[in-house]
C-alpha atoms as a PDB file:
ATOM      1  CA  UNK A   1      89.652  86.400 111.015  1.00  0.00           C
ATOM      2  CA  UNK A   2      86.845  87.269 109.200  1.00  0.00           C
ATOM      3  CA  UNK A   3      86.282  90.462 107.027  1.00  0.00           C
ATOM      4  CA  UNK A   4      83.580  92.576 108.128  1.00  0.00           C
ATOM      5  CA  UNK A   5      82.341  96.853 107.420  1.00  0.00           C
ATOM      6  CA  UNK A   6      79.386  97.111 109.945  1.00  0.00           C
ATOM      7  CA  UNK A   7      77.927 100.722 109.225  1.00  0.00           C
ATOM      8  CA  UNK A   8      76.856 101.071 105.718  1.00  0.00           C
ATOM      9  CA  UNK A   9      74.256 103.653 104.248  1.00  0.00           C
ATOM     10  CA  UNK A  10      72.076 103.191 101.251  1.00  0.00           C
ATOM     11  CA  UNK A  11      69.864 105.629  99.379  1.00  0.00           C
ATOM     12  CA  UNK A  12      67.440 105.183 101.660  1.00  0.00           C
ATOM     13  CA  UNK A  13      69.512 107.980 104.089  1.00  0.00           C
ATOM     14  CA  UNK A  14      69.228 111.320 102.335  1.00  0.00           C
ATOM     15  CA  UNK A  15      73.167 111.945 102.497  1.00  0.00           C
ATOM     16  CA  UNK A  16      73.800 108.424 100.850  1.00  0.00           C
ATOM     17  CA  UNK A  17      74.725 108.278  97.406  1.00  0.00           C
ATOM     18  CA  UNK A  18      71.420 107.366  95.160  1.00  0.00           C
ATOM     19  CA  UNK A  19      73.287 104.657  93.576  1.00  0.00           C
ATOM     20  CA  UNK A  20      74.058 102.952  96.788  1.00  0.00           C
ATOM     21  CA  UNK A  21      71.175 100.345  96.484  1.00  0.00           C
ATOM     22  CA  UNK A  22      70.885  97.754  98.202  1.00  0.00           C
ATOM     23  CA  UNK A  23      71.499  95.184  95.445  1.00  0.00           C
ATOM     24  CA  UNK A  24      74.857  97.060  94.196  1.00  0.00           C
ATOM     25  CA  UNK A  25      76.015  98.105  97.830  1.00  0.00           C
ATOM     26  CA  UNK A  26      75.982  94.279  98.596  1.00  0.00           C
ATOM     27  CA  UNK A  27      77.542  93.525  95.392  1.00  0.00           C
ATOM     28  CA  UNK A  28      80.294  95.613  95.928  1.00  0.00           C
ATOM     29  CA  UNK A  29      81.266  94.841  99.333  1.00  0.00           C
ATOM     30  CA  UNK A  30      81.327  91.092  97.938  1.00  0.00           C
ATOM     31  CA  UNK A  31      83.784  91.948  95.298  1.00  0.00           C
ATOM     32  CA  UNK A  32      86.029  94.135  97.575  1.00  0.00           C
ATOM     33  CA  UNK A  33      86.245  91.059  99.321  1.00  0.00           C
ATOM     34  CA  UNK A  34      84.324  91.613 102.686  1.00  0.00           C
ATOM     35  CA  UNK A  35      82.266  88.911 104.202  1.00  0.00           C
ATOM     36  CA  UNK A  36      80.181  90.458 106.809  1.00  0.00           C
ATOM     37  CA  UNK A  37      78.337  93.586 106.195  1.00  0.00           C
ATOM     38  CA  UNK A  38      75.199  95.769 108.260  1.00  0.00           C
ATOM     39  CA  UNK A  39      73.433  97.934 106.534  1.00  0.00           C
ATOM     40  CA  UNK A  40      72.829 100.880 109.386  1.00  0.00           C
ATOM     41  CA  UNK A  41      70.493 103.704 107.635  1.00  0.00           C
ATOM     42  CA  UNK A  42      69.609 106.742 109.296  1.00  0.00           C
ATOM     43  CA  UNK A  43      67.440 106.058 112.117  1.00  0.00           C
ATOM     44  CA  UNK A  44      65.857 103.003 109.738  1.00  0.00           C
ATOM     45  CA  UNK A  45      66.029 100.021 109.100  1.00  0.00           C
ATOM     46  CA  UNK A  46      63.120 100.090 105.560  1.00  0.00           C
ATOM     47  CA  UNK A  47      66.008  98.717 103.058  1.00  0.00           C
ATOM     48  CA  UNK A  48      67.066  95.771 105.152  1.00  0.00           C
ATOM     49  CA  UNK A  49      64.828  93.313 103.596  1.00  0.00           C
ATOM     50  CA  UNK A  50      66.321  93.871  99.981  1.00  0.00           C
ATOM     51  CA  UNK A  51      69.688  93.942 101.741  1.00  0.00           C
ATOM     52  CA  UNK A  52      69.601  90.902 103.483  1.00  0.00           C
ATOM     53  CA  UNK A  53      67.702  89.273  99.712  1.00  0.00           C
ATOM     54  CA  UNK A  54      70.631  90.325  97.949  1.00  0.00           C
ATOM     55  CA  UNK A  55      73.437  89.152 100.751  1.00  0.00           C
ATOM     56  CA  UNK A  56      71.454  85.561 100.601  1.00  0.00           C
ATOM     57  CA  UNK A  57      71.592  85.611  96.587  1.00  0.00           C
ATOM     58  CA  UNK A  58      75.316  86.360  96.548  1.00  0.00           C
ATOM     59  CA  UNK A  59      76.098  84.400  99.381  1.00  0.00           C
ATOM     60  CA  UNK A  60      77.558  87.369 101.894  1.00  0.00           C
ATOM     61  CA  UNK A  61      76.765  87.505 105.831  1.00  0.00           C
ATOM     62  CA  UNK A  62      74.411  89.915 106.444  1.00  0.00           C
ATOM     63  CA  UNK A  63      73.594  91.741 109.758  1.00  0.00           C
ATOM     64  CA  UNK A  64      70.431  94.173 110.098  1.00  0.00           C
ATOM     65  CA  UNK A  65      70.475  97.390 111.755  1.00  0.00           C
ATOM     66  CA  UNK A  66      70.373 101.084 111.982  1.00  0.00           C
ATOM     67  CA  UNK A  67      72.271 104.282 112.852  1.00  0.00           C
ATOM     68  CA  UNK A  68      69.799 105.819 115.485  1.00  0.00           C
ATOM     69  CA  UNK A  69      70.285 109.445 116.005  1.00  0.00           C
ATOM     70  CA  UNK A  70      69.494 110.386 119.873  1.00  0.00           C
ATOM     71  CA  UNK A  71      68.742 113.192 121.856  1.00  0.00           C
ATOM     72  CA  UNK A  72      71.294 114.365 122.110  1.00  0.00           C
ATOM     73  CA  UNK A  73      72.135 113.848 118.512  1.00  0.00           C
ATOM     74  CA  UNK A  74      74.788 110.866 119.016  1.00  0.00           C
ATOM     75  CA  UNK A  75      75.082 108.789 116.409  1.00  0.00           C
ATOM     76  CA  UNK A  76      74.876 104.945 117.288  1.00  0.00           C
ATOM     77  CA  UNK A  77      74.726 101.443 115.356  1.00  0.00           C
ATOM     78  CA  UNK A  78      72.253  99.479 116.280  1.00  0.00           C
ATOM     79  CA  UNK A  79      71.930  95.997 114.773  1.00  0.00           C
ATOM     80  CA  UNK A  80      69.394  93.236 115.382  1.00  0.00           C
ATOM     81  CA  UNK A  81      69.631  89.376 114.907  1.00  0.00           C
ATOM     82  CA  UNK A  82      66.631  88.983 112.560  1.00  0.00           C
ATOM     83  CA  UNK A  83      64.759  91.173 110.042  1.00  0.00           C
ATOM     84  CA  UNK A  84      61.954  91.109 112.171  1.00  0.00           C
ATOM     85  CA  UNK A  85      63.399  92.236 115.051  1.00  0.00           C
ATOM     86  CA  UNK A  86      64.693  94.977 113.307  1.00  0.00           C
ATOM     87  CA  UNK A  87      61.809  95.894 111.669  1.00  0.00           C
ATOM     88  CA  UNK A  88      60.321  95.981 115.024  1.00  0.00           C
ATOM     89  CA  UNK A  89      62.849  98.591 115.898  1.00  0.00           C
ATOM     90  CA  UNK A  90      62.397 100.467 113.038  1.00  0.00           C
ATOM     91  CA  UNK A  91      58.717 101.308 114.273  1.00  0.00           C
ATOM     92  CA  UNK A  92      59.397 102.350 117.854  1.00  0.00           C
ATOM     93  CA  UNK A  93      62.454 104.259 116.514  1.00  0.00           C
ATOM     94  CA  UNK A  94      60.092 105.791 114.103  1.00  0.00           C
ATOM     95  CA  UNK A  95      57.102 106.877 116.469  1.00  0.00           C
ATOM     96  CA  UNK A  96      60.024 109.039 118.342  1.00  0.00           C
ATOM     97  CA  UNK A  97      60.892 110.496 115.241  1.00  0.00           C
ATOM     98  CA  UNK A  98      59.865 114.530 115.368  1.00  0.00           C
ATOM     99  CA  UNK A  99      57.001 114.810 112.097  1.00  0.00           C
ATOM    100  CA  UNK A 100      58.971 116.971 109.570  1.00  0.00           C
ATOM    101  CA  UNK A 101      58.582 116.252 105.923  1.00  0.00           C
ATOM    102  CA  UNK A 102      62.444 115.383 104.237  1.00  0.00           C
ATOM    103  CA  UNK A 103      62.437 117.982 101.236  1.00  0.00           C
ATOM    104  CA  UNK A 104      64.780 115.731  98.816  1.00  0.00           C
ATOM    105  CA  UNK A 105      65.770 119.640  97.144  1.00  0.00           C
ATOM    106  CA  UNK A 106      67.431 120.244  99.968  1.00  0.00           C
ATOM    107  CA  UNK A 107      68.490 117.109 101.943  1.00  0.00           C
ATOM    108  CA  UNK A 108      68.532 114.384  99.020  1.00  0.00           C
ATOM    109  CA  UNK A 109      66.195 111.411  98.066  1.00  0.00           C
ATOM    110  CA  UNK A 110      65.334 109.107 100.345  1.00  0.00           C
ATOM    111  CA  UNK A 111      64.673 105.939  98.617  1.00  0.00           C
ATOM    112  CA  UNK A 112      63.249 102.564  99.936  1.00  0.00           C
ATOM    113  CA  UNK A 113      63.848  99.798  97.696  1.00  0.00           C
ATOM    114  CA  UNK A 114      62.309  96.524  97.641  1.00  0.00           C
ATOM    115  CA  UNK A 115      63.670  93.221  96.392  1.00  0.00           C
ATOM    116  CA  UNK A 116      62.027  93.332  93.196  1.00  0.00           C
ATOM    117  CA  UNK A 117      63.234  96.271  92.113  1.00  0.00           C
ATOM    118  CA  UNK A 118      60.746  98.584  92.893  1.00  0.00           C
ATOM    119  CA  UNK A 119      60.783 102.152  95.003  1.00  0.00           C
ATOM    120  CA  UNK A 120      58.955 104.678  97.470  1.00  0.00           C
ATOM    121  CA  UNK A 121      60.052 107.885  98.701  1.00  0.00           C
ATOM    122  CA  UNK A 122      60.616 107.715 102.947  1.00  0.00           C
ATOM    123  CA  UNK A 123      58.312 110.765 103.646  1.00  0.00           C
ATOM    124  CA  UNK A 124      59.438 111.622 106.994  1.00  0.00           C
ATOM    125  CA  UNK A 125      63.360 113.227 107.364  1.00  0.00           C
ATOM    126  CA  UNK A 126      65.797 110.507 108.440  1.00  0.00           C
ATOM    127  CA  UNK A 127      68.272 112.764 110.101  1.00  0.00           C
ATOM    128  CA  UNK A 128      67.049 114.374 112.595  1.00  0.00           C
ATOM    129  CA  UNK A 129      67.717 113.339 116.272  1.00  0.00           C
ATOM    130  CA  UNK A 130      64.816 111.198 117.753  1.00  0.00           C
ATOM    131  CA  UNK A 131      63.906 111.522 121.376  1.00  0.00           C
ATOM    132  CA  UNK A 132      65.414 108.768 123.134  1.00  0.00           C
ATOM    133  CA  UNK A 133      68.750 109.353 125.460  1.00  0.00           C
ATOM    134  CA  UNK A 134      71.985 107.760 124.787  1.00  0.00           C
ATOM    135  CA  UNK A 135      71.794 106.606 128.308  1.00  0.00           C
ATOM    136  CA  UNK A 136      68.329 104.821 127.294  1.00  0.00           C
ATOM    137  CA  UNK A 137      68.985 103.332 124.046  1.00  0.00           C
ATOM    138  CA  UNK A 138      70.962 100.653 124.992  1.00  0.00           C
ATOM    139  CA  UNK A 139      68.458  99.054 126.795  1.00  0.00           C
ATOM    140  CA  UNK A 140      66.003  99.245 124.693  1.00  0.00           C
ATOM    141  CA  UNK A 141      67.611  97.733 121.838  1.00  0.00           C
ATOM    142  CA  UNK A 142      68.165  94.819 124.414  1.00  0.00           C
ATOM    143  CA  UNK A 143      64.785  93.957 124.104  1.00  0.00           C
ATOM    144  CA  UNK A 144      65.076  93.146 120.611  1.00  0.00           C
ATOM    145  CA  UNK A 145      67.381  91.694 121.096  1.00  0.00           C
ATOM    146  CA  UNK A 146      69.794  93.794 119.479  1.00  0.00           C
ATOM    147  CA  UNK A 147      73.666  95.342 120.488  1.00  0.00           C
ATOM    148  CA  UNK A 148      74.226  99.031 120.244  1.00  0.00           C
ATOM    149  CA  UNK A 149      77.787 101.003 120.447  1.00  0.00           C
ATOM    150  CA  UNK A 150      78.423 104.678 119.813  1.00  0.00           C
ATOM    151  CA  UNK A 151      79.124 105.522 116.423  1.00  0.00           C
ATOM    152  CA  UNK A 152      82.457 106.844 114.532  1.00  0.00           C
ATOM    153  CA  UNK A 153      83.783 108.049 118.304  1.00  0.00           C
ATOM    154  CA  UNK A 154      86.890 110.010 116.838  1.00  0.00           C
ATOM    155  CA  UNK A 155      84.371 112.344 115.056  1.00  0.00           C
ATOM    156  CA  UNK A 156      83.599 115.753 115.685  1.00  0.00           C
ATOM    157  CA  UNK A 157      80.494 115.558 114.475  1.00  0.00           C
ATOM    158  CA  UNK A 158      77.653 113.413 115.896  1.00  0.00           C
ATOM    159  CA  UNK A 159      80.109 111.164 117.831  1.00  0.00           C
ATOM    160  CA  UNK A 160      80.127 111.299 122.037  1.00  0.00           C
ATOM    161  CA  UNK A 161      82.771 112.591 123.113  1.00  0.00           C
ATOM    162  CA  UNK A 162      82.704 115.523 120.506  1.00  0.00           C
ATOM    163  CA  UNK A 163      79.399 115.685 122.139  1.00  0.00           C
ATOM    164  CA  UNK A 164      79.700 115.011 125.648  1.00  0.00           C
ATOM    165  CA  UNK A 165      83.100 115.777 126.206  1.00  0.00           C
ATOM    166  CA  UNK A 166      83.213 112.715 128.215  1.00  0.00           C
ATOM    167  CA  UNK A 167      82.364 108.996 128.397  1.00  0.00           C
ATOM    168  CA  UNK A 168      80.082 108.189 130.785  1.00  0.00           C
ATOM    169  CA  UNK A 169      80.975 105.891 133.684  1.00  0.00           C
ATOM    170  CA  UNK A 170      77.391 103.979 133.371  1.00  0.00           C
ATOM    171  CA  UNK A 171      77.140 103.774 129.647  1.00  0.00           C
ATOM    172  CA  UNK A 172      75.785 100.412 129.086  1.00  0.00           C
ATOM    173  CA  UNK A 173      77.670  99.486 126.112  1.00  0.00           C
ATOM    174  CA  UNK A 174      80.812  96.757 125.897  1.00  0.00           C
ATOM    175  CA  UNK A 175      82.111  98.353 122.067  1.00  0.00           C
ATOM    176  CA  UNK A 176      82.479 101.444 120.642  1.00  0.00           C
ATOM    177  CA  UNK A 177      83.066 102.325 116.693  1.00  0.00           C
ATOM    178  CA  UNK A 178      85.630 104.387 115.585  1.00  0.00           C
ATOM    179  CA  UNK A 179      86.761 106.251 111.655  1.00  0.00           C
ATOM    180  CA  UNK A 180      90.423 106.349 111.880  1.00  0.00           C
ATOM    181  CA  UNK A 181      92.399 106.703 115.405  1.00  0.00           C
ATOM    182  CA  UNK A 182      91.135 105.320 118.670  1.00  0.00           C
ATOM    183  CA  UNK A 183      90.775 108.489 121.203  1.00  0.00           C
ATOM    184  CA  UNK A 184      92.508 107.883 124.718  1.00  0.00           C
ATOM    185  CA  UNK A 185      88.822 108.964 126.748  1.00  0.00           C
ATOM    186  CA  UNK A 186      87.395 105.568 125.309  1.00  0.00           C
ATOM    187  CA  UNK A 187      87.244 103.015 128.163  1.00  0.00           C
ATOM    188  CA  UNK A 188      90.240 100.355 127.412  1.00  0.00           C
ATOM    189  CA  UNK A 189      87.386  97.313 128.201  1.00  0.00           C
ATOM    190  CA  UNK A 190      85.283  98.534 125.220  1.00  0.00           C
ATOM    191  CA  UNK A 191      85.891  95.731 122.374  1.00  0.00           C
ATOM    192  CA  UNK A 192      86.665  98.678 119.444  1.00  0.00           C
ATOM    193  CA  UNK A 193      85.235  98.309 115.714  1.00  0.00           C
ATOM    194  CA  UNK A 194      86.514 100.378 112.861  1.00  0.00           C
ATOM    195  CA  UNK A 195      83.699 100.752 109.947  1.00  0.00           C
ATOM    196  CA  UNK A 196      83.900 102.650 106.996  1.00  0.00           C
ATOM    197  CA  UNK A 197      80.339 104.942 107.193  1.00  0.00           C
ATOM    198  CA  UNK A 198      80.377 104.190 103.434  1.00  0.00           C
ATOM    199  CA  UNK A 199      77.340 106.523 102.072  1.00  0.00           C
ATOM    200  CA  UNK A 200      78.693 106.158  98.310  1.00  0.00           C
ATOM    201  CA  UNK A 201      79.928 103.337  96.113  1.00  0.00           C
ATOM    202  CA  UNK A 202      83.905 104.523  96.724  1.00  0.00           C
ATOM    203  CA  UNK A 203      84.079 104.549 100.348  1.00  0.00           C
ATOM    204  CA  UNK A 204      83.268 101.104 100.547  1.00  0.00           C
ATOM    205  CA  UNK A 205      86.805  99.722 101.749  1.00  0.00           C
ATOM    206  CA  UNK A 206      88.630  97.065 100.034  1.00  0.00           C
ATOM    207  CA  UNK A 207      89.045  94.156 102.259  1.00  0.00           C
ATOM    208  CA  UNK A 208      87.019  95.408 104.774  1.00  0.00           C
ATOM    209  CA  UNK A 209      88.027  94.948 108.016  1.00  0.00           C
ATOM    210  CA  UNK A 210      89.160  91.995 110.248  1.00  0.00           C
ATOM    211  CA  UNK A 211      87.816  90.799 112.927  1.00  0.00           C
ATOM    212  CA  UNK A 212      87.973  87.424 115.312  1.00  0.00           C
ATOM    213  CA  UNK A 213      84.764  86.239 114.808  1.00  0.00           C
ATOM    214  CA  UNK A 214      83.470  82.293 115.310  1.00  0.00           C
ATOM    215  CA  UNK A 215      81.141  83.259 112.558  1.00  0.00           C
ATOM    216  CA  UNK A 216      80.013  85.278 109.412  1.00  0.00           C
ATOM    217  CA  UNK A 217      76.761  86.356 111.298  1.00  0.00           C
ATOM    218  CA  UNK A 218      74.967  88.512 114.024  1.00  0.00           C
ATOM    219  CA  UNK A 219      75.841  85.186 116.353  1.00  0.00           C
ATOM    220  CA  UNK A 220      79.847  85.041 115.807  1.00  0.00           C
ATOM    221  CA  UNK A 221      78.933  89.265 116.205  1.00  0.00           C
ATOM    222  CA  UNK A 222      77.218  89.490 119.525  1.00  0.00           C
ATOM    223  CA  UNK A 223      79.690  86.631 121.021  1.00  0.00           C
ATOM    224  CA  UNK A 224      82.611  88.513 120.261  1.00  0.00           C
ATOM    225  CA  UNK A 225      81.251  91.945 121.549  1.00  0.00           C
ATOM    226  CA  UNK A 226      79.474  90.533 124.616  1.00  0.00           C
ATOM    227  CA  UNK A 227      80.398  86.977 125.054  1.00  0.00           C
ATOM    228  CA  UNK A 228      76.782  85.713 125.081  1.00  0.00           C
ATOM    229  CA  UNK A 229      74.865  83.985 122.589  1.00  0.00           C
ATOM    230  CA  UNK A 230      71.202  84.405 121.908  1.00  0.00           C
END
């Protein structure tokens, strides 16, 4: 078994904690004894690179990724084998983004940090739905690539069946996430993930949590989800 917590928020999402940088976030997770994390920002993906510096300096597996916000204002993870190809991600997530200006009075800082130490205010608001489907997304994160599930599925808010009041037969997804309890309308194939949605320093769980993986890594990941290596 290998520990894992695969949605994590830093400051770069306005409702995460300012003091969850990426350095410390990282830091944390090490000490609480988890070996696997993603860091899965609002519908970004800006504060992977310091992420993934600081998971190679303490010697953590690292995943890259985001929490993409659709259409219909779903929340899903979406993580990527490479910073690259998340990066990559980031933009075309970013160009369906609606233009309105985060106001950090109201909706909280929205910090990108880079491995040096230095920062930059994200000028467009992170968390607001972009315009791609749930019924589209998980293709397109297939070519970069990437896996996608539904996020926190036993919430009301932003999860799908809150949402949809259903799951959909033709969802093209083989995992779903949930909080806390795993609702009965969630397809018994789905491989199920629990994650803590840490957006400050205290929700970060001790001893995260366990899964069967060959590997502390997006590879060990995807071959567990979808039985298929890249």
């Amino acid at each position: 078994m290998i520990s894992v917590d695969l949605h994590i928020h830093s400051c770069l999402s306005p409702c995460g904690d300012d003091n969850m940088t990426p350095f410390d976030l990282v830091g944390m997770s090490l000490l609480n004894g988890v070996e696997l994390i993603a860091l899965t920002d609002h519908n970004t993906a800006k504060n992977c690179p310091a992420a993934k510096a600081a998971a190679d300096a303490y010697g953590i597996g690292f995943i890259p990724g985001l929490e993409v916000t659709t259409s219909e204002d779903i929340h899903c993870v979406c993580l990527f084998p490479d910073i690259d190809k998340a990066l990559a991600f980031d933009k075309l997530i970013e160009e369906h983004l609606p233009p309105i200006p985060n106001d950090t009075a109201i909706f909280g800082n929205q910090i990108i940090m880079s491995s040096d130490g230095s920062t930059e205010q994200f000028p467009t608001l992170l968390i607001t739905g972009c315009d791609i489907s749930i019924m589209d997304l998980p293709a397109i994160v297939k070519k970069y690539d990437g896996i996608c599930y539904p996020a926190h599925v036993d919430r009301e808010s932003n999860g799908l069946l809150a949402i949809l009041g259903m799951w959909p037969e033709d969802l093209d997804v083989t995992a779903a996430e949930v909080r806390f309890e795993l609702p009965d309308a969630v397809p018994k194939h789905l491989k199920i993930l629990q994650a803590s949605d840490a957006h400050r320093m205290e929700s970060l769980p001790e001893g995260g949590y366990p899964l069967p993986l060959k590997s502390a890594d997006f590879e060990g990941l995807k071959d567990y989800i979808c039985g298929i290596h890249i």
